[in-house]
C-alpha atoms as a PDB file:
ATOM      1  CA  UNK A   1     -45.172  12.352 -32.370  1.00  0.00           C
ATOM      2  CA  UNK A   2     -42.290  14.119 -30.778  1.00  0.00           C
ATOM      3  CA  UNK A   3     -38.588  12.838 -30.568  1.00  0.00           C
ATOM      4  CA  UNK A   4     -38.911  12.411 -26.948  1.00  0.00           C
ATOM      5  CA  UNK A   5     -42.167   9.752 -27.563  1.00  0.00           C
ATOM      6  CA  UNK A   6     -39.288   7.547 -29.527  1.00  0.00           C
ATOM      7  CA  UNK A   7     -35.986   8.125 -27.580  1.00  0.00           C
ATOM      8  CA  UNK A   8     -37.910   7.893 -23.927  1.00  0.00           C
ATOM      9  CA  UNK A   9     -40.727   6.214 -24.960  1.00  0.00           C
ATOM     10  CA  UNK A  10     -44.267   8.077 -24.758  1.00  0.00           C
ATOM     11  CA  UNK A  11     -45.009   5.700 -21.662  1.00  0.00           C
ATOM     12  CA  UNK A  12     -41.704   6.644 -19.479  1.00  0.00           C
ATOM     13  CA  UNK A  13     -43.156  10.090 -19.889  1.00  0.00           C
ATOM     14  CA  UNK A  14     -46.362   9.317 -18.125  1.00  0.00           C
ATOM     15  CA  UNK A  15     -44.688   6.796 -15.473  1.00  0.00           C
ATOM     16  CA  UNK A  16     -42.125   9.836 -15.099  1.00  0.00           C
ATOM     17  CA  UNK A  17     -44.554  12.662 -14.849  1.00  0.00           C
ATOM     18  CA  UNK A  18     -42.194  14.737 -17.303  1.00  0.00           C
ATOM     19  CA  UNK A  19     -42.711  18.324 -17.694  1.00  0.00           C
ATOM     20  CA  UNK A  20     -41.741  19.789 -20.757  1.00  0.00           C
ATOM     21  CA  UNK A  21     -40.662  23.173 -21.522  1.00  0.00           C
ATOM     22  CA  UNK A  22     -41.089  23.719 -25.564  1.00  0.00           C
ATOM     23  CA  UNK A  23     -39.400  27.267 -25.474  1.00  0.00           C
ATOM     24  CA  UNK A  24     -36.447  26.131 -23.624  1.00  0.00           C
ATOM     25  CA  UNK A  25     -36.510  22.279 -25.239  1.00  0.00           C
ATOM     26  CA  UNK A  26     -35.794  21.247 -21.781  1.00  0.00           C
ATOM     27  CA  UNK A  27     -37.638  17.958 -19.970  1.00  0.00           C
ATOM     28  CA  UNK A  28     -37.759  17.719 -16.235  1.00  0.00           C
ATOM     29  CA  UNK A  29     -38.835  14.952 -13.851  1.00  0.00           C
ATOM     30  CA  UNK A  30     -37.811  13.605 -10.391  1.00  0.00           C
ATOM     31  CA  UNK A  31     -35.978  10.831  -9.992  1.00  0.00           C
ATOM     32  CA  UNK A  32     -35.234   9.313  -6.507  1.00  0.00           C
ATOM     33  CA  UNK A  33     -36.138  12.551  -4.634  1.00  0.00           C
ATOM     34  CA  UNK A  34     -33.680  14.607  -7.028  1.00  0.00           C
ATOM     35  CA  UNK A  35     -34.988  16.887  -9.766  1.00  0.00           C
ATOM     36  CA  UNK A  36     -33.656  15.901 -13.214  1.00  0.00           C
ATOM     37  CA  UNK A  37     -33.826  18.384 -15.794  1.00  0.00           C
ATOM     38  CA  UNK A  38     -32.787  17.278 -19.856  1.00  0.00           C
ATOM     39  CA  UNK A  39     -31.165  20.037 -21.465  1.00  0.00           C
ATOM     40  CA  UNK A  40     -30.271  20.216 -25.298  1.00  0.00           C
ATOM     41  CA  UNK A  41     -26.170  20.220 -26.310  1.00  0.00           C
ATOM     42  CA  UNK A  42     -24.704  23.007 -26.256  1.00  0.00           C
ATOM     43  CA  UNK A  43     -23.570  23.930 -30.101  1.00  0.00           C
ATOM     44  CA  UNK A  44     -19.538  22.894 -30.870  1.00  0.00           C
ATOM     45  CA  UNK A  45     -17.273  25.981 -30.959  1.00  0.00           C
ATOM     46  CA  UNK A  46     -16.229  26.660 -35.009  1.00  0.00           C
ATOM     47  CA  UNK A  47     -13.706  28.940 -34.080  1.00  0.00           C
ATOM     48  CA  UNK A  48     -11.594  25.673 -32.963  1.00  0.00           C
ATOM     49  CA  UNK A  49     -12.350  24.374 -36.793  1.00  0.00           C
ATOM     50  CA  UNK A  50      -9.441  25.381 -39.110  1.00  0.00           C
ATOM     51  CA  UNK A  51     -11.611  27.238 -42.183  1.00  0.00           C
ATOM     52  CA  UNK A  52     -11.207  25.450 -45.688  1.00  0.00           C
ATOM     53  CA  UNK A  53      -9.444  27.752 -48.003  1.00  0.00           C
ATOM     54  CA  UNK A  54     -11.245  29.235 -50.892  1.00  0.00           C
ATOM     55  CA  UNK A  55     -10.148  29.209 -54.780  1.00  0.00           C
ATOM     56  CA  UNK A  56      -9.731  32.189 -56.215  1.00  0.00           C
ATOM     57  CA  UNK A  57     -12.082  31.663 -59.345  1.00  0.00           C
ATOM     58  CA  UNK A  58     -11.323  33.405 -62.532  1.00  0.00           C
ATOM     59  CA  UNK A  59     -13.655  34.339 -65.624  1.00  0.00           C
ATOM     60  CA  UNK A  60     -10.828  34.246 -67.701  1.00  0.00           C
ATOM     61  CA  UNK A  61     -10.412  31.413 -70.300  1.00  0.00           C
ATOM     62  CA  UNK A  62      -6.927  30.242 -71.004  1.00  0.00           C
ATOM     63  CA  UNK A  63      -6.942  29.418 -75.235  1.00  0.00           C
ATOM     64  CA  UNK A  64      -3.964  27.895 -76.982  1.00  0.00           C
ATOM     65  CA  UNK A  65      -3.076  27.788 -80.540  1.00  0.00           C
ATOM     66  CA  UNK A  66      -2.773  24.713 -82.753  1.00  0.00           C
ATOM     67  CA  UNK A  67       0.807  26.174 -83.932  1.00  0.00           C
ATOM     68  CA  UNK A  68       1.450  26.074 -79.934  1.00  0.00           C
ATOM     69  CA  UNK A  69       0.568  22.660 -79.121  1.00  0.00           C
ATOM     70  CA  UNK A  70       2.224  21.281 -82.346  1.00  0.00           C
ATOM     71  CA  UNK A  71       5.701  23.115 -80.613  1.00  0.00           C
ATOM     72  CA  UNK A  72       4.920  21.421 -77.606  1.00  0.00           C
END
């Protein structure tokens, strides 16, 4: 079953006579004398996204002595 059987129903396909193109993932049909062709979303621009900042991670471990804390 495809995703177009559940969103359009498998029978609106048939009524519709709906041709579709699996390379381009477009549908097309006519509707009221006018060709209607589906297209897929074009993806959302990331360069508009501010970028999370990154940690600096260190291997280093940070110890402290007992005679430290006690001063503390």
């Amino acid at each position: 079953m495809d995703v177009g059987h559940i969103i359009l129903g498998r029978s609106w396909l048939y009524d519709k006579d709906v041709t579709i193109y699996g390379r381009s993932n477009m549908c097309q049909f006519e509707h009221e004398g006018k060709k209607i062709k589906l297209l897929p979303r074009e993806p959302k621009d990331e360069s508009s996204k501010p970028k999370p900042t990154t940690v600096k991670k260190t291997n280093s471990i940070s110890l402290i002595t007992a005679k430290d804390l006690v001063k503390t």
